[in-house]
PDB file of N, CA and C in Angstrom:
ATOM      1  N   UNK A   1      48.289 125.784  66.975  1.00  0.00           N
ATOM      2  CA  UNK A   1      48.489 124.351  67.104  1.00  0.00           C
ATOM      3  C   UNK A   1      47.393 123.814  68.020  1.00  0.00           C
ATOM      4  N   UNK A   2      47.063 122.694  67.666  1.00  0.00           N
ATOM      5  CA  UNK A   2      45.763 122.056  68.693  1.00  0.00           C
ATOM      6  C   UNK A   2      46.349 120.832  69.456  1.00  0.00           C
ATOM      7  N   UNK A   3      45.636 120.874  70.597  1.00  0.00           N
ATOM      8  CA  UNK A   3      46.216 119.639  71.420  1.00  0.00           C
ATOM      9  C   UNK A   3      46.133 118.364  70.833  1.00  0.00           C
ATOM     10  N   UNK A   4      45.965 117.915  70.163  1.00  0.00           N
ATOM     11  CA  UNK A   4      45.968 116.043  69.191  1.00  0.00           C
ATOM     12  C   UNK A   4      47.149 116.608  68.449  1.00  0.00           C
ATOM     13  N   UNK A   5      47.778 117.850  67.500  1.00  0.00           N
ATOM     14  CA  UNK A   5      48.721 118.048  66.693  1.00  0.00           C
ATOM     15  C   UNK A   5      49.896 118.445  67.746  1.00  0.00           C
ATOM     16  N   UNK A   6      49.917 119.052  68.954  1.00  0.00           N
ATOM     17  CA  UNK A   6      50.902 118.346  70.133  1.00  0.00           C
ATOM     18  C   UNK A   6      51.333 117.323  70.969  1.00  0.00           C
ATOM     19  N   UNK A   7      50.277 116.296  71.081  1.00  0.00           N
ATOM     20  CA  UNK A   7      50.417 115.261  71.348  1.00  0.00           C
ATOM     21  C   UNK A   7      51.176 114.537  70.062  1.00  0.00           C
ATOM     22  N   UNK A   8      50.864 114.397  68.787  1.00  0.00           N
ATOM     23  CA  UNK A   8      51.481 113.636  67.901  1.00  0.00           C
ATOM     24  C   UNK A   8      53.058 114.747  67.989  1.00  0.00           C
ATOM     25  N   UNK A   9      52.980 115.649  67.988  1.00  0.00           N
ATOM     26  CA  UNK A   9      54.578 115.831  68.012  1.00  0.00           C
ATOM     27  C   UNK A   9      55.039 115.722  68.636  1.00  0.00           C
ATOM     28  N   UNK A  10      54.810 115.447  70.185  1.00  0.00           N
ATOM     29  CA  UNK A  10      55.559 114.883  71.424  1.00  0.00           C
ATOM     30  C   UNK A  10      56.139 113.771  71.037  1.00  0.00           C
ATOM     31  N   UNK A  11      55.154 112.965  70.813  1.00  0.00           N
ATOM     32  CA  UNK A  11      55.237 111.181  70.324  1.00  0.00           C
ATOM     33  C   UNK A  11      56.576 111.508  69.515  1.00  0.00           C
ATOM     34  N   UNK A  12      56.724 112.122  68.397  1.00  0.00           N
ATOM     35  CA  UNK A  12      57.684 112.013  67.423  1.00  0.00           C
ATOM     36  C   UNK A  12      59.085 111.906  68.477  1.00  0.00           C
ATOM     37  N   UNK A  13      58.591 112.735  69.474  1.00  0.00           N
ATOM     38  CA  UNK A  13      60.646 113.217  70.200  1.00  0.00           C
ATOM     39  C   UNK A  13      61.263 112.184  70.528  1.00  0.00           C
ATOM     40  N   UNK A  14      60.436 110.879  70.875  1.00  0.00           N
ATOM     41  CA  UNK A  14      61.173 109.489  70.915  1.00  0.00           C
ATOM     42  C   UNK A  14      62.214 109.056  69.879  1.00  0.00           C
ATOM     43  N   UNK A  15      62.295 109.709  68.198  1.00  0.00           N
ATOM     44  CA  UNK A  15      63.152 109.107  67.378  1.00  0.00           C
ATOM     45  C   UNK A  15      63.697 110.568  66.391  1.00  0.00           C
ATOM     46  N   UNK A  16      63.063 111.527  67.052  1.00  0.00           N
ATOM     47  CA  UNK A  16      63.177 113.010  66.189  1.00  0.00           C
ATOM     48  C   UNK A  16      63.727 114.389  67.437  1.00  0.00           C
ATOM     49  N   UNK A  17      64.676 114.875  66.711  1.00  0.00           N
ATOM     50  CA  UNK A  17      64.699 116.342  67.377  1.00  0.00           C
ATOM     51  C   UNK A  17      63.535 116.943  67.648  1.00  0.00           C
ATOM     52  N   UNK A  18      62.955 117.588  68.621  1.00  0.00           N
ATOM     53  CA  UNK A  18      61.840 118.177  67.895  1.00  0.00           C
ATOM     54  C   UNK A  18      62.020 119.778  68.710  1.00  0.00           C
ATOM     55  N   UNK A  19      61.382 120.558  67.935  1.00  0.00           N
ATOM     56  CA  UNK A  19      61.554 122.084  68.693  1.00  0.00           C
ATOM     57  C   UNK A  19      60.371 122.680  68.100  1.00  0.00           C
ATOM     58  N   UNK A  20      60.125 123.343  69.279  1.00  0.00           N
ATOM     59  CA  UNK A  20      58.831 124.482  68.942  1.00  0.00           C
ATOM     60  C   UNK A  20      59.370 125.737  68.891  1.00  0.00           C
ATOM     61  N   UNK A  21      59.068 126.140  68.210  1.00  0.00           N
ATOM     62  CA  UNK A  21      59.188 127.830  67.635  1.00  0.00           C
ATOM     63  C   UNK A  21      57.922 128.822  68.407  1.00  0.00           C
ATOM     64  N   UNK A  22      57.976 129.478  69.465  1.00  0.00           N
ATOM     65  CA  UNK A  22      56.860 130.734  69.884  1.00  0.00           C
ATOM     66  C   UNK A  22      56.845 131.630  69.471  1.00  0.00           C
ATOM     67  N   UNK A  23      55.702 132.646  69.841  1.00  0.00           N
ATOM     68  CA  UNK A  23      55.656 133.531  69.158  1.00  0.00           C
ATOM     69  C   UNK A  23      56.347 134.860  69.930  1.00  0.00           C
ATOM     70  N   UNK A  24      57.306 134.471  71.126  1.00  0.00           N
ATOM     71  CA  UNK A  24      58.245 135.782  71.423  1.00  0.00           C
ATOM     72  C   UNK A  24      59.433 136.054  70.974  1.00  0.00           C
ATOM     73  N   UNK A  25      59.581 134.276  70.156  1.00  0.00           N
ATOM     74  CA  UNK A  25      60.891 134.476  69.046  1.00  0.00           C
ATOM     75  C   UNK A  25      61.809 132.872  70.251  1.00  0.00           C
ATOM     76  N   UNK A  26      61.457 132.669  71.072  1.00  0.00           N
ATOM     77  CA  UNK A  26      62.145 131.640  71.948  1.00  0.00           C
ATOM     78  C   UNK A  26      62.050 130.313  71.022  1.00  0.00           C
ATOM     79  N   UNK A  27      63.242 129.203  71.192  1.00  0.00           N
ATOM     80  CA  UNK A  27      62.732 127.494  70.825  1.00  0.00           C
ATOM     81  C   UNK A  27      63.003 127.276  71.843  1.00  0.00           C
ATOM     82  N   UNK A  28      61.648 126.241  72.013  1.00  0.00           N
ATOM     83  CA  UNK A  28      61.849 125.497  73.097  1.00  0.00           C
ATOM     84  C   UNK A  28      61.936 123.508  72.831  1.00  0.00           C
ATOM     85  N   UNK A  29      63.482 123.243  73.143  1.00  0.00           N
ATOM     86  CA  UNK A  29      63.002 121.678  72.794  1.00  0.00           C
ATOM     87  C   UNK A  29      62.549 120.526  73.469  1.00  0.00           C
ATOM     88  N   UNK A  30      62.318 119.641  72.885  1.00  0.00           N
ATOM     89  CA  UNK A  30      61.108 118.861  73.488  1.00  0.00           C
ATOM     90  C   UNK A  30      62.319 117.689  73.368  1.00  0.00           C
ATOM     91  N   UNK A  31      62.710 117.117  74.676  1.00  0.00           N
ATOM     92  CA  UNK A  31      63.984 116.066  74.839  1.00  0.00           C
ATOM     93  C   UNK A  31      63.320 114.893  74.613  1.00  0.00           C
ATOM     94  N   UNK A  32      61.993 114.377  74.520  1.00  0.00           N
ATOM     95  CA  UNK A  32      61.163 113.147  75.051  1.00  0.00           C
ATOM     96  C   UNK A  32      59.975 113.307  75.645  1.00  0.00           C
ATOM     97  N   UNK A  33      58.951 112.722  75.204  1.00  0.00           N
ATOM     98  CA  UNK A  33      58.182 112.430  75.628  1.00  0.00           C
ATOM     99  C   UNK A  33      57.821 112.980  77.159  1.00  0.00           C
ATOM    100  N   UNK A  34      58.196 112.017  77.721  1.00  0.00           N
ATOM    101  CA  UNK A  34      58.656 111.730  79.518  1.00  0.00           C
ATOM    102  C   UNK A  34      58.170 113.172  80.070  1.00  0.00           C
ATOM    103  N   UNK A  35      59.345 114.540  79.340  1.00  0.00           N
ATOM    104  CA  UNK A  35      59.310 115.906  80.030  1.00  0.00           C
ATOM    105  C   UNK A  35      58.233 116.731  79.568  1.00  0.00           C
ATOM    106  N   UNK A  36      57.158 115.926  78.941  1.00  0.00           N
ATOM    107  CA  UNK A  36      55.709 116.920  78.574  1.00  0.00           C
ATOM    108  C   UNK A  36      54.837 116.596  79.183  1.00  0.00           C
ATOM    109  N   UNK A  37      53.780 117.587  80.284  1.00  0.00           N
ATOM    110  CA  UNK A  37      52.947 117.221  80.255  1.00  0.00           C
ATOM    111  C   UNK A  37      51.518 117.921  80.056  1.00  0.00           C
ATOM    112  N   UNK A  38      50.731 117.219  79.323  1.00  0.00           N
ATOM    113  CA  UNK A  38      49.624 117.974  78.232  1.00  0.00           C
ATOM    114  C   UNK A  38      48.509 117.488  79.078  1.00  0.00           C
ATOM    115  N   UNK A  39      47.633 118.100  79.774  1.00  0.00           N
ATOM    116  CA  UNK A  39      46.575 118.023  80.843  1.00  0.00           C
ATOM    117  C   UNK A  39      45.466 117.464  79.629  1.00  0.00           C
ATOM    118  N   UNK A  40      44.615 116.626  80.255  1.00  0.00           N
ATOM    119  CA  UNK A  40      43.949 115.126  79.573  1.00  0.00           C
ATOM    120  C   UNK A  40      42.382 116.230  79.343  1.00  0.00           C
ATOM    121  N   UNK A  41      42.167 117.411  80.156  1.00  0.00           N
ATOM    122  CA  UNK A  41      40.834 117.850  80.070  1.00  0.00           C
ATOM    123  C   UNK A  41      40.734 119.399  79.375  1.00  0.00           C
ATOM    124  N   UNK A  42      39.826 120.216  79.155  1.00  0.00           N
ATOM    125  CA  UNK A  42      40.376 121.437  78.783  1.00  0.00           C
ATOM    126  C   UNK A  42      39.801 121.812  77.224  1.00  0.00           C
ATOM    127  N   UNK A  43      39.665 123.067  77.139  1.00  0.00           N
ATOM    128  CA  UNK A  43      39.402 123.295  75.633  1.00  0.00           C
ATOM    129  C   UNK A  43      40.567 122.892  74.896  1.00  0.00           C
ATOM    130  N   UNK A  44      40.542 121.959  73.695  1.00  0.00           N
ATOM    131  CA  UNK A  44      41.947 121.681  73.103  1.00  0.00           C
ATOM    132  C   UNK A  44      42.491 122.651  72.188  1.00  0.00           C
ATOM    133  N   UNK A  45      42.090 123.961  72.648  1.00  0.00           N
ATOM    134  CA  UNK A  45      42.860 125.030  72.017  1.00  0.00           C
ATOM    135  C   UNK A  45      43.565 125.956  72.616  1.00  0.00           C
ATOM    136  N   UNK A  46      43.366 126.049  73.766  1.00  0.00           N
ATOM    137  CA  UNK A  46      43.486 126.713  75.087  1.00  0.00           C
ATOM    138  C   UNK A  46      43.791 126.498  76.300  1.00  0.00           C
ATOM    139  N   UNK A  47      44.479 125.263  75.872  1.00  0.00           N
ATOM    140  CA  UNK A  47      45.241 124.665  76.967  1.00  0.00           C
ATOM    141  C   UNK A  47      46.789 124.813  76.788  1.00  0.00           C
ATOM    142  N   UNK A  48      46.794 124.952  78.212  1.00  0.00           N
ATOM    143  CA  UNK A  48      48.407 125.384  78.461  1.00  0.00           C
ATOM    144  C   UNK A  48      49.279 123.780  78.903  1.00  0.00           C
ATOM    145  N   UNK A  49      50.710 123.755  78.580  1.00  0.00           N
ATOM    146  CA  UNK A  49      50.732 122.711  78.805  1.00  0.00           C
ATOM    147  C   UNK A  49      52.614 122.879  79.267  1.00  0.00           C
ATOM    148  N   UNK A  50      53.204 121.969  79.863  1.00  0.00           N
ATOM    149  CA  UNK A  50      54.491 121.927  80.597  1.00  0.00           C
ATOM    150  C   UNK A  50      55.296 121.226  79.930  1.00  0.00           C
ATOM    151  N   UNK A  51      56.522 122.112  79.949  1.00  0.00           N
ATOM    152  CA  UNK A  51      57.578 121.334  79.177  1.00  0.00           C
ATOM    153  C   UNK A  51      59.039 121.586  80.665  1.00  0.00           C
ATOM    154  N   UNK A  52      59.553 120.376  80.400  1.00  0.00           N
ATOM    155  CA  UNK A  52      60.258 120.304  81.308  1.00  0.00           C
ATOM    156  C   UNK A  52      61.765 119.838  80.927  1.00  0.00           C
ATOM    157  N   UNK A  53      63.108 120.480  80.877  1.00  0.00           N
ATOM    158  CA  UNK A  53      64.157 120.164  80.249  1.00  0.00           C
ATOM    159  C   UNK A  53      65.329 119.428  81.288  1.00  0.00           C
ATOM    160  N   UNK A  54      65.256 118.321  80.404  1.00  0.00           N
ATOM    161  CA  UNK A  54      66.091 117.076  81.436  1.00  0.00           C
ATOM    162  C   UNK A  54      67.812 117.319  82.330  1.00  0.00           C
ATOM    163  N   UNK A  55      68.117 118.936  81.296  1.00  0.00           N
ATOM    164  CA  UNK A  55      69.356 119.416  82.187  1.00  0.00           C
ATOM    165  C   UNK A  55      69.273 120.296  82.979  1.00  0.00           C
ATOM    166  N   UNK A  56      67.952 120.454  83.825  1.00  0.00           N
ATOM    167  CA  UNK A  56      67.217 121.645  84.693  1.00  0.00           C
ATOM    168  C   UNK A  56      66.268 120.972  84.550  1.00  0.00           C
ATOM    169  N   UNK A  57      65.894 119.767  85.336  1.00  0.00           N
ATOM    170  CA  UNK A  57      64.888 119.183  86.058  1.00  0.00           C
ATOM    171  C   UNK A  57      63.586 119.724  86.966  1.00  0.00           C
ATOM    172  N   UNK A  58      64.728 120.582  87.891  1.00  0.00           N
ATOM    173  CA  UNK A  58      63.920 121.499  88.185  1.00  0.00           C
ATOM    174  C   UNK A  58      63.409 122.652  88.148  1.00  0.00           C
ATOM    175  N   UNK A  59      63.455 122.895  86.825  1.00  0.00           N
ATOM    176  CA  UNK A  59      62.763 124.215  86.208  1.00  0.00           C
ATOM    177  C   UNK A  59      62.033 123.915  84.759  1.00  0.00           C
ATOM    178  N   UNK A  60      60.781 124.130  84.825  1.00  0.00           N
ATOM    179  CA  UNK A  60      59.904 124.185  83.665  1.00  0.00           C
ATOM    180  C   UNK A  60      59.515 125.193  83.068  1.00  0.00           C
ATOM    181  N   UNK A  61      58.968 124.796  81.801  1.00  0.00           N
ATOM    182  CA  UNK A  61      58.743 126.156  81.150  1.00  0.00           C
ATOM    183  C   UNK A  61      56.465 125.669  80.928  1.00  0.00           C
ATOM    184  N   UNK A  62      55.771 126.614  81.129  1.00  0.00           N
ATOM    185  CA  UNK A  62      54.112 126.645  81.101  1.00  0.00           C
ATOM    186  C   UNK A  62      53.701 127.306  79.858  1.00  0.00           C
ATOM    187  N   UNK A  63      53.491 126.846  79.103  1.00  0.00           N
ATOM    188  CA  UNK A  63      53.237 127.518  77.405  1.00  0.00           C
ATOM    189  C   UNK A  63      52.212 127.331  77.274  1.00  0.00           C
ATOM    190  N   UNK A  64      51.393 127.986  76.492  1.00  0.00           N
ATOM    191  CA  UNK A  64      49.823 127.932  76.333  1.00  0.00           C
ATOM    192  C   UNK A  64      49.956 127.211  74.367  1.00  0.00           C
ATOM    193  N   UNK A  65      48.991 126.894  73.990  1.00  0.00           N
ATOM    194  CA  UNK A  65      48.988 126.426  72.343  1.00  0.00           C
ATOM    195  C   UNK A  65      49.219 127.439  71.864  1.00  0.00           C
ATOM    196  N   UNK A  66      48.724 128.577  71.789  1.00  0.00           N
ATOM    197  CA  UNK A  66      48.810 129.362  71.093  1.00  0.00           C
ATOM    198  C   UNK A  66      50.029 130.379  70.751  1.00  0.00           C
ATOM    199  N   UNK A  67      50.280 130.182  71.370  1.00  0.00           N
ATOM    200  CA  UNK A  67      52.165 130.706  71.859  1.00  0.00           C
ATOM    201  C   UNK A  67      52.974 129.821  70.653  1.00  0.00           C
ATOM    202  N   UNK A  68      52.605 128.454  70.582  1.00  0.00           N
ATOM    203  CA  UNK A  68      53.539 127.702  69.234  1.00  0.00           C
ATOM    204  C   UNK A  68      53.201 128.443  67.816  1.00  0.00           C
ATOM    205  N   UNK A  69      53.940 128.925  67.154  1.00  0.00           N
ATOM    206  CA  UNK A  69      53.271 129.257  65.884  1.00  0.00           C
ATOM    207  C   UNK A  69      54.273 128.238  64.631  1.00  0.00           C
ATOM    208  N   UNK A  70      54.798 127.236  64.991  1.00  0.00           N
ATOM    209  CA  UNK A  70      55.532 126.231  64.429  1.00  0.00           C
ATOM    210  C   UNK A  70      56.770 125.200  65.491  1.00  0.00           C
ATOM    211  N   UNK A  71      56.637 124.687  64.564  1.00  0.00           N
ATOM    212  CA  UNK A  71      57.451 122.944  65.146  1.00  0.00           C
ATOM    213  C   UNK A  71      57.953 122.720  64.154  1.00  0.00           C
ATOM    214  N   UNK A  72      59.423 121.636  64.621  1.00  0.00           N
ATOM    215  CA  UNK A  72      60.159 121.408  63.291  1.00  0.00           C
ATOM    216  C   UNK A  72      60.501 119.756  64.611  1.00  0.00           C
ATOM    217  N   UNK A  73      60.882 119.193  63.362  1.00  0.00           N
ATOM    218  CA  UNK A  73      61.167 117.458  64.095  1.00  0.00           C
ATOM    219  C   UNK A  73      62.218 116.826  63.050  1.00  0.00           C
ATOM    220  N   UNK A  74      63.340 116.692  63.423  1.00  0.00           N
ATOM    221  CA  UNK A  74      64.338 116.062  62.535  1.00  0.00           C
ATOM    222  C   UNK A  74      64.601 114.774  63.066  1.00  0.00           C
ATOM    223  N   UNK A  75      65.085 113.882  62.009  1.00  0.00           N
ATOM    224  CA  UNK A  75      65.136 112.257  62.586  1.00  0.00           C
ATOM    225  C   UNK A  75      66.966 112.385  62.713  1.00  0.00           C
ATOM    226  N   UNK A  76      66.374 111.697  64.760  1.00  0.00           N
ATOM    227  CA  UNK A  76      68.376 111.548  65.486  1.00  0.00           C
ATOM    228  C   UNK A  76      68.884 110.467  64.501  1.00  0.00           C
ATOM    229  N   UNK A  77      70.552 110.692  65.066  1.00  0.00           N
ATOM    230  CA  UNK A  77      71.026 109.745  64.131  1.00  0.00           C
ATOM    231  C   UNK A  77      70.679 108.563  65.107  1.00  0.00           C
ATOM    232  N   UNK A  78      70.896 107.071  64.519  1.00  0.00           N
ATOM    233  CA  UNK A  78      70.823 106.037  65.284  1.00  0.00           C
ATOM    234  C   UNK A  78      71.611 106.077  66.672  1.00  0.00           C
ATOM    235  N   UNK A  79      70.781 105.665  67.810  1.00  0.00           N
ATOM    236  CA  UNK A  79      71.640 105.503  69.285  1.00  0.00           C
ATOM    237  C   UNK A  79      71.872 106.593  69.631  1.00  0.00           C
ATOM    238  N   UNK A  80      71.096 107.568  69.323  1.00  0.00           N
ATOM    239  CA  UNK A  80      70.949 109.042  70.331  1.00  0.00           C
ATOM    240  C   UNK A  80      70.018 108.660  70.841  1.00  0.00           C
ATOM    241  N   UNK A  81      68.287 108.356  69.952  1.00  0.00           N
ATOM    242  CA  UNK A  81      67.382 108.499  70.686  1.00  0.00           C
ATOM    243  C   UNK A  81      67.303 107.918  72.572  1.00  0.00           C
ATOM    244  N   UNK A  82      68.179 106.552  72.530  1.00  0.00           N
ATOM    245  CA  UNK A  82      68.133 106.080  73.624  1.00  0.00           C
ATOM    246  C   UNK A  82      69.166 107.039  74.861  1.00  0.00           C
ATOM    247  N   UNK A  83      70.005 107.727  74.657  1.00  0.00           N
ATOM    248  CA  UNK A  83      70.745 108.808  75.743  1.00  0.00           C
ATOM    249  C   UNK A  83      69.622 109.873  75.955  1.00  0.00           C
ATOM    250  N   UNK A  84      68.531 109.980  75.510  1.00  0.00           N
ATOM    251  CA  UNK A  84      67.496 111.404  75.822  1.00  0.00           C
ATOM    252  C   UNK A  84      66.676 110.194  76.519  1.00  0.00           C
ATOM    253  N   UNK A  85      66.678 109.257  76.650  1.00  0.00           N
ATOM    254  CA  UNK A  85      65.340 108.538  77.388  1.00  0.00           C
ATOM    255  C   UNK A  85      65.414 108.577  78.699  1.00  0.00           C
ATOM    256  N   UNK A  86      64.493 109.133  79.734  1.00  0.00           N
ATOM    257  CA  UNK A  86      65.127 109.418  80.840  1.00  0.00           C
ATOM    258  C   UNK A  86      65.098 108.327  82.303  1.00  0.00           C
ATOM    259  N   UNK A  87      64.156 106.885  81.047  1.00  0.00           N
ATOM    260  CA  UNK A  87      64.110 106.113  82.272  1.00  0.00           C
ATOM    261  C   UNK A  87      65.066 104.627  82.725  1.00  0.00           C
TER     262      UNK A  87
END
């Protein structure tokens, strides 16, 4: 996965489930936007990037791109998306 094809699937988590599939067999889901953050500089293949889950605030998970070997994004039903928004 390349960093512009993670950035557009972040974007999606505003109105979509979205989950990444790694390659140790873990999903990791992506609650919103808000709890990613994808560093602005960097080879965009080889950048590692932070996912952070809104029911353990304080614990993140540091994944590199290459670690995703798929994503899946399903559309919430209406008036979920806004209970995952964290602001």
């Amino acid at each position: 996965m390349t960093k512009s094809a993670l950035r557009k699937l972040v974007e999606q988590s505003v109105s979509h489930e979205v989950m990444l599939h790694l390659s140790d067999g873990r999903k990791l889901p992506i609650a919103h936007p808000d709890f990613v953050l994808i560093p602005p500089n960097g080879d965009p293949i080889e950048t590692d990037f932070i996912v952070v889950q809104p029911d353990a605030p304080t614990a993140f998970d540091v994944i590199a791109l290459p670690e995703v070997v798929s994503a899946s994004a399903v559309r919430r039903p209406a008036g979920e998306a806004d209970s995952r928004n964290p602001s």
